[in-house]
N, C-alpha and C. Protein backbone atom coordinates (compact mmCIF):
# COMPACT_ATOMS: atom_id res chain seq x y z
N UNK A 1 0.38 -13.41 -21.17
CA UNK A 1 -0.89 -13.99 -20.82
C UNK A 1 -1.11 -13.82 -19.32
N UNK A 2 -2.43 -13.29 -19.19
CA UNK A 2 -2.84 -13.35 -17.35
C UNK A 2 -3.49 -14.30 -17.27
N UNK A 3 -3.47 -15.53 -15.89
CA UNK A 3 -4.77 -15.97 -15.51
C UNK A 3 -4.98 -15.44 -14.09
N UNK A 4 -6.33 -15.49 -14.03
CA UNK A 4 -6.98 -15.47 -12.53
C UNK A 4 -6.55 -16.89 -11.90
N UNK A 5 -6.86 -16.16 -10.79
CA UNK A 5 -6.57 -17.26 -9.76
C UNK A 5 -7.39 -17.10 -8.17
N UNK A 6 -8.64 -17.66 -8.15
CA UNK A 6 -9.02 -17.30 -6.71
C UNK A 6 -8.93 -18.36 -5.41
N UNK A 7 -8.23 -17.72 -5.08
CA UNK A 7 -7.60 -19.15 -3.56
C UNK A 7 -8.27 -18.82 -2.41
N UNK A 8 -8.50 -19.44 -1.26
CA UNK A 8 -8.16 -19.22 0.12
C UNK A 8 -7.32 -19.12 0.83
N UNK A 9 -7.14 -17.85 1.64
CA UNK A 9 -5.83 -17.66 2.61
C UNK A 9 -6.45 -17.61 3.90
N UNK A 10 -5.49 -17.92 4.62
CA UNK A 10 -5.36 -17.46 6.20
C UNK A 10 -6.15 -16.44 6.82
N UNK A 11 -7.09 -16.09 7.93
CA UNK A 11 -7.52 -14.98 7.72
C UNK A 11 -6.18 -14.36 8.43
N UNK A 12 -5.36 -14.68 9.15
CA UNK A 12 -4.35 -13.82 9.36
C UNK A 12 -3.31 -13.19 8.12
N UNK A 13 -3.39 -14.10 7.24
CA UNK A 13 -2.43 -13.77 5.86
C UNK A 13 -3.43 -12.64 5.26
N UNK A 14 -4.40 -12.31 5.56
CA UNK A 14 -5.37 -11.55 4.69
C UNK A 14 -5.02 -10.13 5.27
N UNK A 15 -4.96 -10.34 6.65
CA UNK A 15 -4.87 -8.99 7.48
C UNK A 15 -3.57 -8.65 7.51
N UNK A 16 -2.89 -9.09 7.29
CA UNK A 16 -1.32 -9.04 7.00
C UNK A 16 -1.39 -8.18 5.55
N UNK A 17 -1.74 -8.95 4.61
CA UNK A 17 -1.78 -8.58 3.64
C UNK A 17 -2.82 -7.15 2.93
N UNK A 18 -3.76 -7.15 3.65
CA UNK A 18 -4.50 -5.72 3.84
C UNK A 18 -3.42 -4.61 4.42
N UNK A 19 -2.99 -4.87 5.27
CA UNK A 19 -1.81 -3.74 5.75
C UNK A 19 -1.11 -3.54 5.06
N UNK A 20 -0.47 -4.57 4.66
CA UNK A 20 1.15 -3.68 3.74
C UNK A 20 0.12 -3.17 2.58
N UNK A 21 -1.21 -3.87 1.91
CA UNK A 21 -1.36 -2.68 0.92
C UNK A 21 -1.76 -1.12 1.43
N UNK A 22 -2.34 -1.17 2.13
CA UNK A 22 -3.20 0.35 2.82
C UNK A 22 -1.62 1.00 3.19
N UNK A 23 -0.56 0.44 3.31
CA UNK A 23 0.79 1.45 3.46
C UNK A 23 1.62 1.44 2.38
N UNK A 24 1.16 0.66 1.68
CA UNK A 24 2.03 0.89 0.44
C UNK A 24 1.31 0.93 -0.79
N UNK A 25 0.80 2.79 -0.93
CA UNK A 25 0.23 2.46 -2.25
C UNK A 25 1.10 1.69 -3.20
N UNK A 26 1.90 2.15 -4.38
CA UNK A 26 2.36 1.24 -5.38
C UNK A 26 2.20 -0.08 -5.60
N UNK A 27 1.83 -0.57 -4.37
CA UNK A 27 0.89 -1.83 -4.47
C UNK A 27 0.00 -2.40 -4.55
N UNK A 28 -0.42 -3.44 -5.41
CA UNK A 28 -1.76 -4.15 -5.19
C UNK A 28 -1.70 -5.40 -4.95
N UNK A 29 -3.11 -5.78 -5.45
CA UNK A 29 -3.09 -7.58 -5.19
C UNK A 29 -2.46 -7.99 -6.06
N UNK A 30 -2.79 -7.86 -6.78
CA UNK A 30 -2.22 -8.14 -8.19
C UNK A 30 -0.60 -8.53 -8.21
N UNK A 31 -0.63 -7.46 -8.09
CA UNK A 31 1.56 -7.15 -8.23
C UNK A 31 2.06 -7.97 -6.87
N UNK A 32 1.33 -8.02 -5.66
CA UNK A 32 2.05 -8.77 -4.52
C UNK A 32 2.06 -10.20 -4.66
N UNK A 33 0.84 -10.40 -5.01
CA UNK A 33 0.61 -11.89 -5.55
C UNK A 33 1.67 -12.53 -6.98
N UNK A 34 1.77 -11.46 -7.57
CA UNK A 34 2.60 -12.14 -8.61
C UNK A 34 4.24 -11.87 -8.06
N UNK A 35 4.39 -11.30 -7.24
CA UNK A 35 5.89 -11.30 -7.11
C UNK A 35 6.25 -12.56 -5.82
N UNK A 36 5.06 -12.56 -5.05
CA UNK A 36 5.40 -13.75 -4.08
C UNK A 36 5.79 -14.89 -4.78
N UNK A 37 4.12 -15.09 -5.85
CA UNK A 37 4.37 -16.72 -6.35
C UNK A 37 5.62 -16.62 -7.47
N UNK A 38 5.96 -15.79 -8.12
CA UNK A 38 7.29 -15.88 -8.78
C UNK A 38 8.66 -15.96 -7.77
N UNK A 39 8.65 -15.32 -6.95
CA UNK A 39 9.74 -15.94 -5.96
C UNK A 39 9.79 -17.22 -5.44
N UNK A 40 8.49 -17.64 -4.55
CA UNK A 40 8.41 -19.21 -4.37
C UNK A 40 9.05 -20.09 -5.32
N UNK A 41 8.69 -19.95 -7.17
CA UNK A 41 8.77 -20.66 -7.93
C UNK A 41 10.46 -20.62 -8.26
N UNK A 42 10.75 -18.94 -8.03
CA UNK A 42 12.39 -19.35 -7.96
C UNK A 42 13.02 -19.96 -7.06
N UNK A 43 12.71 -20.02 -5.74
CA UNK A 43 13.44 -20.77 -4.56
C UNK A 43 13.27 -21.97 -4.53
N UNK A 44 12.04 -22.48 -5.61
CA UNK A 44 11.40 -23.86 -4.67
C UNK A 44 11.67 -24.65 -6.05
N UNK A 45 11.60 -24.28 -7.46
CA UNK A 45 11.67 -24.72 -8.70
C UNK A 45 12.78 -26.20 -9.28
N UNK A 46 12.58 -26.69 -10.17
CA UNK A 46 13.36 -27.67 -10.44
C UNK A 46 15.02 -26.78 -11.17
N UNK A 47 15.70 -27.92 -11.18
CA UNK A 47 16.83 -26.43 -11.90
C UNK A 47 17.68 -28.48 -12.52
N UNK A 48 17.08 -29.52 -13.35
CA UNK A 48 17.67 -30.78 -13.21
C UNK A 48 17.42 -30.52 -14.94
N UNK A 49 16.66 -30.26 -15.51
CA UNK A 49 16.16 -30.15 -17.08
C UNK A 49 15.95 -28.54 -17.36
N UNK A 50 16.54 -28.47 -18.74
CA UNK A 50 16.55 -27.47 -19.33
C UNK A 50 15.00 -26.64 -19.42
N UNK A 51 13.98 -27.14 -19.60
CA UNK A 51 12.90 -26.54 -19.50
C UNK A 51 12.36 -26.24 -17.87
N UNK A 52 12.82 -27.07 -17.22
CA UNK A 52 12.84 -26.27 -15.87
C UNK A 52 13.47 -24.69 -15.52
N UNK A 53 15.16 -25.04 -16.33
CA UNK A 53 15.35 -23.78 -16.30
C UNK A 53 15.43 -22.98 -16.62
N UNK A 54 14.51 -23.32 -17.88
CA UNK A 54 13.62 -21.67 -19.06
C UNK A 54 12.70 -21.48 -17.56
N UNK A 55 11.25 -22.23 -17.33
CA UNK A 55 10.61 -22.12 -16.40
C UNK A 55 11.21 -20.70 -15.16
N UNK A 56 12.61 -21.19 -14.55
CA UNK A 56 12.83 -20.68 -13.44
C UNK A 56 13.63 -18.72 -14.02
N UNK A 57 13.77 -19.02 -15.01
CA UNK A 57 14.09 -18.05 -15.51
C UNK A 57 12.95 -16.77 -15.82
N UNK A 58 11.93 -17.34 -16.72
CA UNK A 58 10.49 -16.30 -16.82
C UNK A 58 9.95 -16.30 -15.46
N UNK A 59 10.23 -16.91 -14.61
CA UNK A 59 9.77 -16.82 -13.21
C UNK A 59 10.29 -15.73 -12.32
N UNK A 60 11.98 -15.61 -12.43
CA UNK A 60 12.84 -14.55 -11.95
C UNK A 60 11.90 -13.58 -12.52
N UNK A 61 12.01 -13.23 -14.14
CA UNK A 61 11.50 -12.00 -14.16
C UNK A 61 10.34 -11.81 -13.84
N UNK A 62 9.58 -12.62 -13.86
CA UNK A 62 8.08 -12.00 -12.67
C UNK A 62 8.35 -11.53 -12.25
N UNK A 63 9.37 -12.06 -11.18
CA UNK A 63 9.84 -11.56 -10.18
C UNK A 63 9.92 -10.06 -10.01
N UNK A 64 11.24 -9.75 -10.41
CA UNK A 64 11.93 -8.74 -10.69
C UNK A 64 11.33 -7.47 -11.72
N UNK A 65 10.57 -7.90 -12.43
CA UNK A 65 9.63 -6.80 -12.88
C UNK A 65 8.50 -6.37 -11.76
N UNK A 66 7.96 -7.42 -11.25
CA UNK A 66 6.90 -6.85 -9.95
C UNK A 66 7.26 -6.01 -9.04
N UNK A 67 8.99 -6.79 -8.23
CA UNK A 67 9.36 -5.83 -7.50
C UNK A 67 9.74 -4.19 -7.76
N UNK A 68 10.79 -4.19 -9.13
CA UNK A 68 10.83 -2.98 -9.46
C UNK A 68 9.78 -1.96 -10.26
N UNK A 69 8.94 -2.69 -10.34
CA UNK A 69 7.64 -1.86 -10.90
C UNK A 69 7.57 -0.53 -10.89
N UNK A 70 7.71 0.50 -11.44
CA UNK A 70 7.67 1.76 -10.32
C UNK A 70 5.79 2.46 -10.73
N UNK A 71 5.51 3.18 -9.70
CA UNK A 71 3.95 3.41 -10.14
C UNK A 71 4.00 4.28 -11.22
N UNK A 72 2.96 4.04 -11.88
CA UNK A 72 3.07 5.03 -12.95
C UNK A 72 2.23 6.35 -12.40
């Protein structure tokens, strides 16, 4: 399942974030955004109840599928 999500950032986080995409094709919004907030959720996550750590687990692989993504 995808949801949208439209936030406000920083305008410095924006211009930050405009750069690394314009140098790194293989990237988008999309894929940067989902690998940040899946990392946050692994570093920052509960790990005290078992459904926390199903939670932190489908979260890793966000993770880890975003990062290794390779372009098609």
């Amino acid at each position: 399942m995808t949801i949208s999500i439209l936030a406000e950032i920083p305008e410095e986080l924006h211009g930050a974030l405009s750069c690394y995409l314009e140098t790194h094709a293989s990237w988008d919004q999309d894929r940067l955004f989902a690998a940040a907030l899946s990392l946050f959720l692994v570093q920052n996550g509960e790990s005290d109840s078992t459904n926390a750590n199903l939670s932190s687990q489908q979260a890793a692989r966000v993770y880890l599928d975003s990062v290794f993504q390779h372009p098609v």
